[in-house]
PDB file of N, CA and C in Angstrom:
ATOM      1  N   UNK A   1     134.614  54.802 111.927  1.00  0.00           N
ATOM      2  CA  UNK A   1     135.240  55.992 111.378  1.00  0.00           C
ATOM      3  C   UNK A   1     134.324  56.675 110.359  1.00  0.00           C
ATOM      4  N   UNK A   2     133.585  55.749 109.486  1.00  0.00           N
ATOM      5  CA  UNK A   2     132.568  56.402 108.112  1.00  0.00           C
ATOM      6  C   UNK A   2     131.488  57.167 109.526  1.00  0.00           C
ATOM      7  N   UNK A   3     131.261  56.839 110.513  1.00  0.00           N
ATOM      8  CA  UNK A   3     129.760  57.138 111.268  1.00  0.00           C
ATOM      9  C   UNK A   3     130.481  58.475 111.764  1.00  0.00           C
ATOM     10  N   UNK A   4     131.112  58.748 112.072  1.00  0.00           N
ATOM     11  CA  UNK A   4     132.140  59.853 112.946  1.00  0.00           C
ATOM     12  C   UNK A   4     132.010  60.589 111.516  1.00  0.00           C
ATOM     13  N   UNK A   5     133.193  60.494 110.512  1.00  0.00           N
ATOM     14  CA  UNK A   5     132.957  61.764 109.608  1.00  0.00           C
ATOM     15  C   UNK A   5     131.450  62.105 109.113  1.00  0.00           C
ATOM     16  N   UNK A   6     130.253  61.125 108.464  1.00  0.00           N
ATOM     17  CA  UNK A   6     129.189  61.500 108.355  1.00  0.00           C
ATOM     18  C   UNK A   6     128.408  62.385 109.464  1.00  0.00           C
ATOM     19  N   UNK A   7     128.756  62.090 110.869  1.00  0.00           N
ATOM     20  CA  UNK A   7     128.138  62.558 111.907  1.00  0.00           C
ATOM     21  C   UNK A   7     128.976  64.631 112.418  1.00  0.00           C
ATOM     22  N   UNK A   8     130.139  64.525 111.545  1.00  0.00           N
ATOM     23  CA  UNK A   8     131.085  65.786 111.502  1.00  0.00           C
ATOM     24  C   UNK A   8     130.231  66.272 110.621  1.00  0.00           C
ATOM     25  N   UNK A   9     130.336  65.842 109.408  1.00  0.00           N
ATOM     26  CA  UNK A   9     129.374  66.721 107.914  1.00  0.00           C
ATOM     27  C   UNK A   9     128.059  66.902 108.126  1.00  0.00           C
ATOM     28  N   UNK A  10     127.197  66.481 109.301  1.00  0.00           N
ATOM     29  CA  UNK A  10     126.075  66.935 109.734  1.00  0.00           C
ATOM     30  C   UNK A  10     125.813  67.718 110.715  1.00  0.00           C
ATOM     31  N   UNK A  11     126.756  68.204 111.307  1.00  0.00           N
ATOM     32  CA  UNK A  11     126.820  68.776 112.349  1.00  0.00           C
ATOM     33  C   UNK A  11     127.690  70.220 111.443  1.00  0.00           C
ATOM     34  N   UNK A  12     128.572  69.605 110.919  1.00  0.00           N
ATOM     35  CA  UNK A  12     128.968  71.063 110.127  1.00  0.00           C
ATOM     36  C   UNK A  12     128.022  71.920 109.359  1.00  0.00           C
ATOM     37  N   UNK A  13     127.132  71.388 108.563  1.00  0.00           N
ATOM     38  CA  UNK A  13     125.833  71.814 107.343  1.00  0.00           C
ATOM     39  C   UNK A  13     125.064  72.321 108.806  1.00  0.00           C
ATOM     40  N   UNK A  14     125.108  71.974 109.541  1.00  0.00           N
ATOM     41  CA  UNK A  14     123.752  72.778 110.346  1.00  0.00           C
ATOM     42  C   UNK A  14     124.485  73.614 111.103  1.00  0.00           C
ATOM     43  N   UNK A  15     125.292  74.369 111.423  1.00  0.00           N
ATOM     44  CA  UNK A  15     126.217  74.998 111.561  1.00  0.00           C
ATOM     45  C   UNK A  15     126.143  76.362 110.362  1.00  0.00           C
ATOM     46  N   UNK A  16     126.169  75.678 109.380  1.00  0.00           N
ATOM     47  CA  UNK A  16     126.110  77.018 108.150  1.00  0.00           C
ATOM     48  C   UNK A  16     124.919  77.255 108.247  1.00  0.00           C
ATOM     49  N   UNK A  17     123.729  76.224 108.601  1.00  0.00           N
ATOM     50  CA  UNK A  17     122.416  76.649 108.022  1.00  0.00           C
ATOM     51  C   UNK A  17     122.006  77.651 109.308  1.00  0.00           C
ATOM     52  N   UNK A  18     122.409  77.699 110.626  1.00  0.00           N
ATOM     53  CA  UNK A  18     122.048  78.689 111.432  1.00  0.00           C
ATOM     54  C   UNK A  18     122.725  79.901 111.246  1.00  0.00           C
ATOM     55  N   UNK A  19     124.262  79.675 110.898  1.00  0.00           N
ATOM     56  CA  UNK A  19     125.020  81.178 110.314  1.00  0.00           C
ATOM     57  C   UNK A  19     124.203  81.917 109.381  1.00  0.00           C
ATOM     58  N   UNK A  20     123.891  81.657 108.396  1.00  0.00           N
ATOM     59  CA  UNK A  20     123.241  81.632 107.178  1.00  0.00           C
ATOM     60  C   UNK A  20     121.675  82.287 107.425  1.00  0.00           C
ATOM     61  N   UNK A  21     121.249  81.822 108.405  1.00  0.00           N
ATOM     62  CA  UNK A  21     119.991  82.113 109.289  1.00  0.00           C
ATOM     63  C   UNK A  21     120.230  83.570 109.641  1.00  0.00           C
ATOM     64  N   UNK A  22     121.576  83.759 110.702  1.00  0.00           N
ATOM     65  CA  UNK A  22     121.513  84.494 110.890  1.00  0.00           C
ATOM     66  C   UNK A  22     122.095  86.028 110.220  1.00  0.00           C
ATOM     67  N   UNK A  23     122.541  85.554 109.220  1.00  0.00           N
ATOM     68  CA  UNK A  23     123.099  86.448 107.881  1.00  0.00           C
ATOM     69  C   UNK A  23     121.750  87.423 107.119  1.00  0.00           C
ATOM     70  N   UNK A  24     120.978  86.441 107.445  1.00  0.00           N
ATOM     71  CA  UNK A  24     119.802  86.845 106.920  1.00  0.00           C
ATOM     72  C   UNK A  24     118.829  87.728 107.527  1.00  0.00           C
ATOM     73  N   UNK A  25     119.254  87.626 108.943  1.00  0.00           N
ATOM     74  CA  UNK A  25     118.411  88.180 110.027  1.00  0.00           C
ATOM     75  C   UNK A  25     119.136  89.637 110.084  1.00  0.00           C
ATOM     76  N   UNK A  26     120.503  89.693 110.185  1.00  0.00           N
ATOM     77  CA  UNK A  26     122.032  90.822 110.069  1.00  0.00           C
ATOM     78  C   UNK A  26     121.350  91.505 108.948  1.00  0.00           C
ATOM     79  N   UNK A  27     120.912  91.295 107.494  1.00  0.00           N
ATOM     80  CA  UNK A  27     120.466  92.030 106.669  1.00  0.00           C
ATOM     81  C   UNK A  27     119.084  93.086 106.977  1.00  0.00           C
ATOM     82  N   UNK A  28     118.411  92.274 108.066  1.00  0.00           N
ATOM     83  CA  UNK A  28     117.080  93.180 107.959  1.00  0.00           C
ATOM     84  C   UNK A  28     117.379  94.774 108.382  1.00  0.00           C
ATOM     85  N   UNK A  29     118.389  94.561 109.120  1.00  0.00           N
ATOM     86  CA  UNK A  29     118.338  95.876 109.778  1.00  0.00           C
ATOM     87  C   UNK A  29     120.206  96.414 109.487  1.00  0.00           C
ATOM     88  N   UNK A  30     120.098  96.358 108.632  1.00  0.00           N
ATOM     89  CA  UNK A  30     121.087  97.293 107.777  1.00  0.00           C
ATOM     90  C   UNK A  30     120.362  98.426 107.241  1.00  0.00           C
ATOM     91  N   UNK A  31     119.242  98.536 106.592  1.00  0.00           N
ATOM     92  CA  UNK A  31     118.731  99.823 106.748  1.00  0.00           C
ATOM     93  C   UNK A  31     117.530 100.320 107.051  1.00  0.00           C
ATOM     94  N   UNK A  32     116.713 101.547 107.456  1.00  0.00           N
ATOM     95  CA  UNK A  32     115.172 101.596 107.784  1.00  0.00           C
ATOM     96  C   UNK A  32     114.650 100.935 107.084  1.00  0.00           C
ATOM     97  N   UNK A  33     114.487 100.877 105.451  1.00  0.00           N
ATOM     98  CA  UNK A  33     113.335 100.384 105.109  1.00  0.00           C
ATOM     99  C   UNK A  33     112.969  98.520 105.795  1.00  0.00           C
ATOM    100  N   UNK A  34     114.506  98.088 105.543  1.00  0.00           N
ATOM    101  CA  UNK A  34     114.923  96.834 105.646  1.00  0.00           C
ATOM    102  C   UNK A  34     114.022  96.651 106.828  1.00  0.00           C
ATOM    103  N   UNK A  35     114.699  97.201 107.594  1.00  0.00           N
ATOM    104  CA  UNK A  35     113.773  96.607 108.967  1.00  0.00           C
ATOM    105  C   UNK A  35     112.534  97.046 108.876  1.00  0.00           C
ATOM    106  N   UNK A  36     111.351  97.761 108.633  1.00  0.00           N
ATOM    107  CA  UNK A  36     110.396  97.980 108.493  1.00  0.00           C
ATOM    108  C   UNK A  36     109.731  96.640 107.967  1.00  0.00           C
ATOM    109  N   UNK A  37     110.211  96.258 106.927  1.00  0.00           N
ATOM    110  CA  UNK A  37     109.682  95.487 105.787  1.00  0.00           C
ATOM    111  C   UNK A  37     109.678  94.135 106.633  1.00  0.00           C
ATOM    112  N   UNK A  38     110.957  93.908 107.135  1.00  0.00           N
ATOM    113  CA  UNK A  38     111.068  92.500 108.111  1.00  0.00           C
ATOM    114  C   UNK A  38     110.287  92.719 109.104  1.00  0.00           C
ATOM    115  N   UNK A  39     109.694  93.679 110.018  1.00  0.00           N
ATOM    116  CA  UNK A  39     108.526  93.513 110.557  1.00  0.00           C
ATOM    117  C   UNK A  39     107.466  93.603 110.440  1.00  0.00           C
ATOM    118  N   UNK A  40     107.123  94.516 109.411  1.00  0.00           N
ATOM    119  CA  UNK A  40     105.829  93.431 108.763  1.00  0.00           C
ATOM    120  C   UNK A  40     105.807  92.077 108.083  1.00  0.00           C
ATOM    121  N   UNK A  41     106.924  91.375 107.695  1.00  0.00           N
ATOM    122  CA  UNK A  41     106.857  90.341 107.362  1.00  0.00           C
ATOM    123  C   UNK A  41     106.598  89.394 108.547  1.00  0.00           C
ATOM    124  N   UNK A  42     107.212  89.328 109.502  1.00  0.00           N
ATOM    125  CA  UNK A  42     107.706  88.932 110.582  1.00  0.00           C
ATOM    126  C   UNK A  42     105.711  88.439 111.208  1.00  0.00           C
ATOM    127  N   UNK A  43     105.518  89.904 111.179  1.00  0.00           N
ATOM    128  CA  UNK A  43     104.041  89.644 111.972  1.00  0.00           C
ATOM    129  C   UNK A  43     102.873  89.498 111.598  1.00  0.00           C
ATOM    130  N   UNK A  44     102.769  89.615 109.790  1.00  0.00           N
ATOM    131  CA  UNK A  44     102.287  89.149 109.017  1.00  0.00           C
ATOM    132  C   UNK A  44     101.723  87.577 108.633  1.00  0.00           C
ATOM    133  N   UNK A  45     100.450  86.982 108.074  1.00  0.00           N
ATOM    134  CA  UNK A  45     100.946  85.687 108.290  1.00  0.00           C
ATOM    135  C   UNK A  45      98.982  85.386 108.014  1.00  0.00           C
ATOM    136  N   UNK A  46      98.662  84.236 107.207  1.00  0.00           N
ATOM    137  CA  UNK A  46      97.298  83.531 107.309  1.00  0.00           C
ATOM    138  C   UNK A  46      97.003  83.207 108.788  1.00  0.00           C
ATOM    139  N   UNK A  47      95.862  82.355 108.600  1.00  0.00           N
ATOM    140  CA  UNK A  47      95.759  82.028 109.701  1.00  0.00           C
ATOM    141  C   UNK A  47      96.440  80.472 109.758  1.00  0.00           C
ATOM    142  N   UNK A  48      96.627  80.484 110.635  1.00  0.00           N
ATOM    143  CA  UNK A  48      97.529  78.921 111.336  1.00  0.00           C
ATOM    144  C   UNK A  48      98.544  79.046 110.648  1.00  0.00           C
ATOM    145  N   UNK A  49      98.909  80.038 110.353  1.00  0.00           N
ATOM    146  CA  UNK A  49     100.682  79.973 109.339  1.00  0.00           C
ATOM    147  C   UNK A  49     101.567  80.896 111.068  1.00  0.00           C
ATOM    148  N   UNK A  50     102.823  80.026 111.525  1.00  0.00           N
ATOM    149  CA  UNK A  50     103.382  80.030 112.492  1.00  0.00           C
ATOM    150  C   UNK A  50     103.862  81.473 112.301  1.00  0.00           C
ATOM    151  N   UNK A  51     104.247  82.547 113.087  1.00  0.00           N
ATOM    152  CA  UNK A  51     104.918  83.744 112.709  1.00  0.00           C
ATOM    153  C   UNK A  51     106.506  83.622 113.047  1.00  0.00           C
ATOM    154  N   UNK A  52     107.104  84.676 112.470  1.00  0.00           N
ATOM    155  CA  UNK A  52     109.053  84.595 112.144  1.00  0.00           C
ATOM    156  C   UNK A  52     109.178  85.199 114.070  1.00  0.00           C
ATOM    157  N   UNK A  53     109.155  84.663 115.108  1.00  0.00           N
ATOM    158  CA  UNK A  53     109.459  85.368 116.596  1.00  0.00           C
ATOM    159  C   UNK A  53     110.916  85.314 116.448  1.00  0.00           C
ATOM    160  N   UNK A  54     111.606  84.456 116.361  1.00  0.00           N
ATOM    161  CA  UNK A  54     113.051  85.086 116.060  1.00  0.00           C
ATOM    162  C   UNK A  54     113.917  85.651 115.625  1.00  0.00           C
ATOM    163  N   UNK A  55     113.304  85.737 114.083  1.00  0.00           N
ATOM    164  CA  UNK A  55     113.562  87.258 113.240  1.00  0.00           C
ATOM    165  C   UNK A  55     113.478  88.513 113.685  1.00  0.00           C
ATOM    166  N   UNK A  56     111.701  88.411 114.370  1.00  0.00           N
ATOM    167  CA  UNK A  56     111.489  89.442 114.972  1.00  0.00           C
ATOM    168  C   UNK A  56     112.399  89.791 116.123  1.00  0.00           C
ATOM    169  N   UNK A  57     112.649  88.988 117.036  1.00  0.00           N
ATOM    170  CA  UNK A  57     113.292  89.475 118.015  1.00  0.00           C
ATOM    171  C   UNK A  57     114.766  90.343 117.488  1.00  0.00           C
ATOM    172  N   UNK A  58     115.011  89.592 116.925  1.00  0.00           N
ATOM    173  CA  UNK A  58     116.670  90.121 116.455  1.00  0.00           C
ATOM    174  C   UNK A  58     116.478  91.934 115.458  1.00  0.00           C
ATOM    175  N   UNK A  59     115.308  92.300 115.340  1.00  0.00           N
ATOM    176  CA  UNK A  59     114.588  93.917 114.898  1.00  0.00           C
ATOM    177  C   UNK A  59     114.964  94.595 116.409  1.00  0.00           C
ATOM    178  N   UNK A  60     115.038  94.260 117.315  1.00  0.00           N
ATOM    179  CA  UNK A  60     115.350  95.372 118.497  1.00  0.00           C
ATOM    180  C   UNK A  60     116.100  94.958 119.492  1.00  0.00           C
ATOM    181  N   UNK A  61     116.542  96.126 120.142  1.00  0.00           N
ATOM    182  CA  UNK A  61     117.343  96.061 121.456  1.00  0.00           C
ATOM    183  C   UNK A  61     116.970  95.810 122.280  1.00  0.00           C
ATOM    184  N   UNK A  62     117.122  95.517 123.505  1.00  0.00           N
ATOM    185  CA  UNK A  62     117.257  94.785 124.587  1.00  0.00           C
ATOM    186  C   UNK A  62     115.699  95.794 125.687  1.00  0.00           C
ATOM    187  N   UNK A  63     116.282  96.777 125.467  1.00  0.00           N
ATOM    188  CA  UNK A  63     115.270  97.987 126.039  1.00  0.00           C
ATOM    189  C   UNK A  63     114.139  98.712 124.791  1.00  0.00           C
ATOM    190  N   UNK A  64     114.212  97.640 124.010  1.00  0.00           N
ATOM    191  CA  UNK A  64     112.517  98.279 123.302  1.00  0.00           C
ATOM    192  C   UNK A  64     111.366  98.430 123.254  1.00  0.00           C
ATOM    193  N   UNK A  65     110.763  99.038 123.211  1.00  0.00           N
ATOM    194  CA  UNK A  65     109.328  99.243 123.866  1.00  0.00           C
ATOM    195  C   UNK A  65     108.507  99.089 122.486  1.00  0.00           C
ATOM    196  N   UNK A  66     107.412  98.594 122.138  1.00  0.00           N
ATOM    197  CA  UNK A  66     106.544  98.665 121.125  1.00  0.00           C
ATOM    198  C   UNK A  66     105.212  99.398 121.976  1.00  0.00           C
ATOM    199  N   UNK A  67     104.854 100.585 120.939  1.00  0.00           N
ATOM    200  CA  UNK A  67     103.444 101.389 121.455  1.00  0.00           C
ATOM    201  C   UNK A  67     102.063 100.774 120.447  1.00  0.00           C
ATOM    202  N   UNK A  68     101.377 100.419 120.903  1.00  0.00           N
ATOM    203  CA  UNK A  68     100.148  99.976 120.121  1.00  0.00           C
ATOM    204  C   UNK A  68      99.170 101.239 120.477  1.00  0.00           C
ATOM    205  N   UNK A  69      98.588 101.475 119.579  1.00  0.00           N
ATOM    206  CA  UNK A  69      97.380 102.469 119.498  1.00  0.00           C
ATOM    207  C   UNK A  69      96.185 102.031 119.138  1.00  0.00           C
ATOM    208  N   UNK A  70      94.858 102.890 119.282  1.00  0.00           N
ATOM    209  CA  UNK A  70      93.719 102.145 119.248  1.00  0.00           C
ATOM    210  C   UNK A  70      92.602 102.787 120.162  1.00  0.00           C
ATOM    211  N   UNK A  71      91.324 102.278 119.772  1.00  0.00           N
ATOM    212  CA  UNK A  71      90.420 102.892 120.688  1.00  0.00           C
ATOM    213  C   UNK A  71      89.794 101.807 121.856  1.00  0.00           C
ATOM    214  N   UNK A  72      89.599 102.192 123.225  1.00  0.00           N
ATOM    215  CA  UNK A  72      89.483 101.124 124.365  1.00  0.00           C
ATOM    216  C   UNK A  72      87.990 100.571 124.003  1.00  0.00           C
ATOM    217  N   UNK A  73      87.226 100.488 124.684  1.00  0.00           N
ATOM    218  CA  UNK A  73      86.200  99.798 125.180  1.00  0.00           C
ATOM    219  C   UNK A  73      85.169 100.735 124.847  1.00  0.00           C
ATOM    220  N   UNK A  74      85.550 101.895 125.644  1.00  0.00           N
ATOM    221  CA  UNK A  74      84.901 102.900 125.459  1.00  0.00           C
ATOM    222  C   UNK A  74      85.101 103.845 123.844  1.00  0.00           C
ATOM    223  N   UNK A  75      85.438 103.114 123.148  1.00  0.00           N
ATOM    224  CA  UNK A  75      86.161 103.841 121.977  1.00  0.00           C
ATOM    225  C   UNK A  75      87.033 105.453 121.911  1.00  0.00           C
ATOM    226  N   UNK A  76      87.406 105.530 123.286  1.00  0.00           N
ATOM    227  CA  UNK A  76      88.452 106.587 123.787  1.00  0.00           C
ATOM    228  C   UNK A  76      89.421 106.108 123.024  1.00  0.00           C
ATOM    229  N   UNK A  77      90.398 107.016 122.825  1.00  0.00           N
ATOM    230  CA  UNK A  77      92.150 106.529 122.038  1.00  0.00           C
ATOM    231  C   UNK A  77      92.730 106.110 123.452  1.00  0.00           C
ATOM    232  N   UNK A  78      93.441 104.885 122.799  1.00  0.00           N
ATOM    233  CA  UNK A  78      94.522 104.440 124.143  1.00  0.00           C
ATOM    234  C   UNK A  78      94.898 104.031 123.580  1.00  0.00           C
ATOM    235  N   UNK A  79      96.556 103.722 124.231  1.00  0.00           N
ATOM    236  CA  UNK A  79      97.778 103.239 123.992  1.00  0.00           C
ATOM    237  C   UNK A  79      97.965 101.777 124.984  1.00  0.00           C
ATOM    238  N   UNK A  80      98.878 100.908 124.559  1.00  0.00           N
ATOM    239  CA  UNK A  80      99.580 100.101 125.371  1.00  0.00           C
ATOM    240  C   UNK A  80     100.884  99.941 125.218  1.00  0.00           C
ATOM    241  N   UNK A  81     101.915 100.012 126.283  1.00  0.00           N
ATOM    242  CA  UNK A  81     103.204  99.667 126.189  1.00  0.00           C
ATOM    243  C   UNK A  81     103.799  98.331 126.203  1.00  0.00           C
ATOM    244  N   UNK A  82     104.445  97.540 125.583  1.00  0.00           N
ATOM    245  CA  UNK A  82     105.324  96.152 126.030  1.00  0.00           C
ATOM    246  C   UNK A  82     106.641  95.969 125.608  1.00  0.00           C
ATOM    247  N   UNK A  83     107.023  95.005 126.220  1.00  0.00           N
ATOM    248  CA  UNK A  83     108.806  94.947 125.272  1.00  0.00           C
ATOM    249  C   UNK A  83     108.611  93.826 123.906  1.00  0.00           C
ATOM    250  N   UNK A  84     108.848  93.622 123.258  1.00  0.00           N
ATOM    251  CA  UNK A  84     108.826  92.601 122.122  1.00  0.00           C
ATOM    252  C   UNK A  84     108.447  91.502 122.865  1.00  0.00           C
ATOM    253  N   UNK A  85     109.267  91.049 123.687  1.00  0.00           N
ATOM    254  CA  UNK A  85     108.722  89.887 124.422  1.00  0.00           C
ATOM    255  C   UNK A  85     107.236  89.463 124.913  1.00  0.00           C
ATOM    256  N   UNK A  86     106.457  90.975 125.719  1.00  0.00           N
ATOM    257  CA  UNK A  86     105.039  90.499 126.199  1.00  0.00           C
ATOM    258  C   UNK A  86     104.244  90.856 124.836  1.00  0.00           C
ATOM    259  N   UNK A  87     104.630  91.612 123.408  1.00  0.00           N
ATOM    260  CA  UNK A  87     104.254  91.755 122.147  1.00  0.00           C
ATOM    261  C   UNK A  87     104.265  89.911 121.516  1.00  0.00           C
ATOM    262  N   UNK A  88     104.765  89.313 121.975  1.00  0.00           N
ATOM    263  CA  UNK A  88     105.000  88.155 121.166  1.00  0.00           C
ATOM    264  C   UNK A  88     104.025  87.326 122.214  1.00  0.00           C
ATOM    265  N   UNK A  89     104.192  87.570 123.602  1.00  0.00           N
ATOM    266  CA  UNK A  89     103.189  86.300 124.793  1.00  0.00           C
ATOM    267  C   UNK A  89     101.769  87.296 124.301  1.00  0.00           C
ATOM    268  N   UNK A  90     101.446  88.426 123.989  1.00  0.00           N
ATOM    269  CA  UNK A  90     100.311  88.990 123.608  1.00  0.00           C
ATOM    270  C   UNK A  90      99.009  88.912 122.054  1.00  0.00           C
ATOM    271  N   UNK A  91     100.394  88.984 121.086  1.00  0.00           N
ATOM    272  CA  UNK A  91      99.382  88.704 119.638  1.00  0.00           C
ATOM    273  C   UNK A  91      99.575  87.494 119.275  1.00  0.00           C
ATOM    274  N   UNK A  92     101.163  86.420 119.635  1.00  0.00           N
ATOM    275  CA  UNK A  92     100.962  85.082 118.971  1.00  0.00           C
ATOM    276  C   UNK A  92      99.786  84.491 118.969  1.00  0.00           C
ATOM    277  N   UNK A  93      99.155  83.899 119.922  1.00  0.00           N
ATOM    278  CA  UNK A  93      97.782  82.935 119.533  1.00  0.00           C
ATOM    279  C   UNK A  93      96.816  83.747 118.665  1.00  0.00           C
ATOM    280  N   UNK A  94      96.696  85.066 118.751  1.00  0.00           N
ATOM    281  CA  UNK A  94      95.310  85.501 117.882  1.00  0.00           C
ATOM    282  C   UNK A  94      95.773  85.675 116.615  1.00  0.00           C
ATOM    283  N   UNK A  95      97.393  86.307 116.370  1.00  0.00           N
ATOM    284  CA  UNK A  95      97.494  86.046 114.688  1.00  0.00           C
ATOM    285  C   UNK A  95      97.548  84.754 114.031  1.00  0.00           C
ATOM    286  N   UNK A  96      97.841  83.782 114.910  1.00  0.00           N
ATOM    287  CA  UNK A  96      97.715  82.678 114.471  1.00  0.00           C
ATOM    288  C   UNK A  96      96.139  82.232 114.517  1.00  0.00           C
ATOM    289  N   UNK A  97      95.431  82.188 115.422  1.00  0.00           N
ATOM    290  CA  UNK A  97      94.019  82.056 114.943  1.00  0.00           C
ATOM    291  C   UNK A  97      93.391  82.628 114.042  1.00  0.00           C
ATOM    292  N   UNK A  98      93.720  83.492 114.126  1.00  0.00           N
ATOM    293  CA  UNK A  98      92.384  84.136 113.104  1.00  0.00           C
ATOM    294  C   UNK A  98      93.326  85.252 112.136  1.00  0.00           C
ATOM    295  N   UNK A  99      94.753  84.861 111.717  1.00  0.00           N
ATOM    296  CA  UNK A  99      95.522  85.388 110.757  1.00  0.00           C
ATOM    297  C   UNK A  99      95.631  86.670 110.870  1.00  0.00           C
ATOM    298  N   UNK A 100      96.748  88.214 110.714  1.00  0.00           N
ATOM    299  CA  UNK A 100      96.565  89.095 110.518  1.00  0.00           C
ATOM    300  C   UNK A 100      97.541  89.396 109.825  1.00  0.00           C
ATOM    301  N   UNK A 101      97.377  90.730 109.018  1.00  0.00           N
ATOM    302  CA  UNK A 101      98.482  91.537 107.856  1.00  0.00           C
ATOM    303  C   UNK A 101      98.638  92.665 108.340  1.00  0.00           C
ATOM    304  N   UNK A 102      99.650  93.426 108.380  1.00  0.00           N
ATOM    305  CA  UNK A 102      99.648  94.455 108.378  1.00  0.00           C
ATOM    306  C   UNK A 102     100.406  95.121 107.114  1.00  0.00           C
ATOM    307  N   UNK A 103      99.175  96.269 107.167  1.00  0.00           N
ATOM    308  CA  UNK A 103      99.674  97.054 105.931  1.00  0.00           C
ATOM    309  C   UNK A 103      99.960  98.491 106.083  1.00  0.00           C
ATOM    310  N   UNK A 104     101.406  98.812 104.887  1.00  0.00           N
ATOM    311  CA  UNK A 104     101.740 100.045 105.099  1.00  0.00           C
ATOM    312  C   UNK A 104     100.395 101.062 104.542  1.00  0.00           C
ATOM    313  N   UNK A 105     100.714 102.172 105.487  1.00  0.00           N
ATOM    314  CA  UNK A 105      99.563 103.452 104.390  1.00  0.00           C
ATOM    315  C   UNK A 105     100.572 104.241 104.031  1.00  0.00           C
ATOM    316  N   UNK A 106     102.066 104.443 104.409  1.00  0.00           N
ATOM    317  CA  UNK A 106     102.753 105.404 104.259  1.00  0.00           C
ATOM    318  C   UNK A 106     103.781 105.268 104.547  1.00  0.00           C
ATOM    319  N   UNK A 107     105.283 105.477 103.894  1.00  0.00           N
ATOM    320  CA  UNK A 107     106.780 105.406 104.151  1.00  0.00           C
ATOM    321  C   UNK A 107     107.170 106.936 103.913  1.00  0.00           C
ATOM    322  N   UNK A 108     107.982 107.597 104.716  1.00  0.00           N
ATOM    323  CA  UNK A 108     108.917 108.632 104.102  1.00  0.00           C
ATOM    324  C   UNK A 108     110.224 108.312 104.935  1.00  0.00           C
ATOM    325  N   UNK A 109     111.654 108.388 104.491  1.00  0.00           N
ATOM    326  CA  UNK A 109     112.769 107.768 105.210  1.00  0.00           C
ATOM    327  C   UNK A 109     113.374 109.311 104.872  1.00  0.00           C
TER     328      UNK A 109
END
């Protein structure tokens, strides 16, 4: 009976700690800046420091597209399209190798 209630009160605490998780995640995007800020946090990160992918995910809808900009090969401007998902199978290993930040140059809301 003591193994049963101890095994209830551990199962309950991790229960709050994912609510709680996700209370936290519910806040980012209550307003623009909020979510802005949680995705640069999100994708932000040293190197070998793991990045927030589930935070991030919970920043968009189902049908979101992220546009990356940049110059190709040829140093022409080009774009690439993905959903968060091939954004996450695309920069995880290199921000984690070799760390990246991103920084604001500019907010107006």
């Amino acid at each position: 009976m003591r193994f049963l209630i101890i095994l209830i009160l551990l199962i309950l605490s991790s229960v709050e700690t994912v609510t709680a998780q996700d209370r936290d995640y519910n806040a980012d995007v209550e307003t623009i800046d909020g979510m802005v800020e949680a995705l640069y946090a999100t994708i932000s990160g040293e190197k070998g420091e793991p990045r927030q992918w589930e935070r991030f995910r919970k920043l968009f809808i189902p049908e979101a597209r992220l546009i990356s900009t940049g110059k190709n090969q040829s140093r022409e401007l080009s774009y690439s399209v993905s959903s968060p998902e091939e954004f996450i199978e695309n920069a995880n290993d290199y921000f984690v190798q070799n760390g990246f930040f991103e920084y604001e140059t500019h907010r107006s809301v």
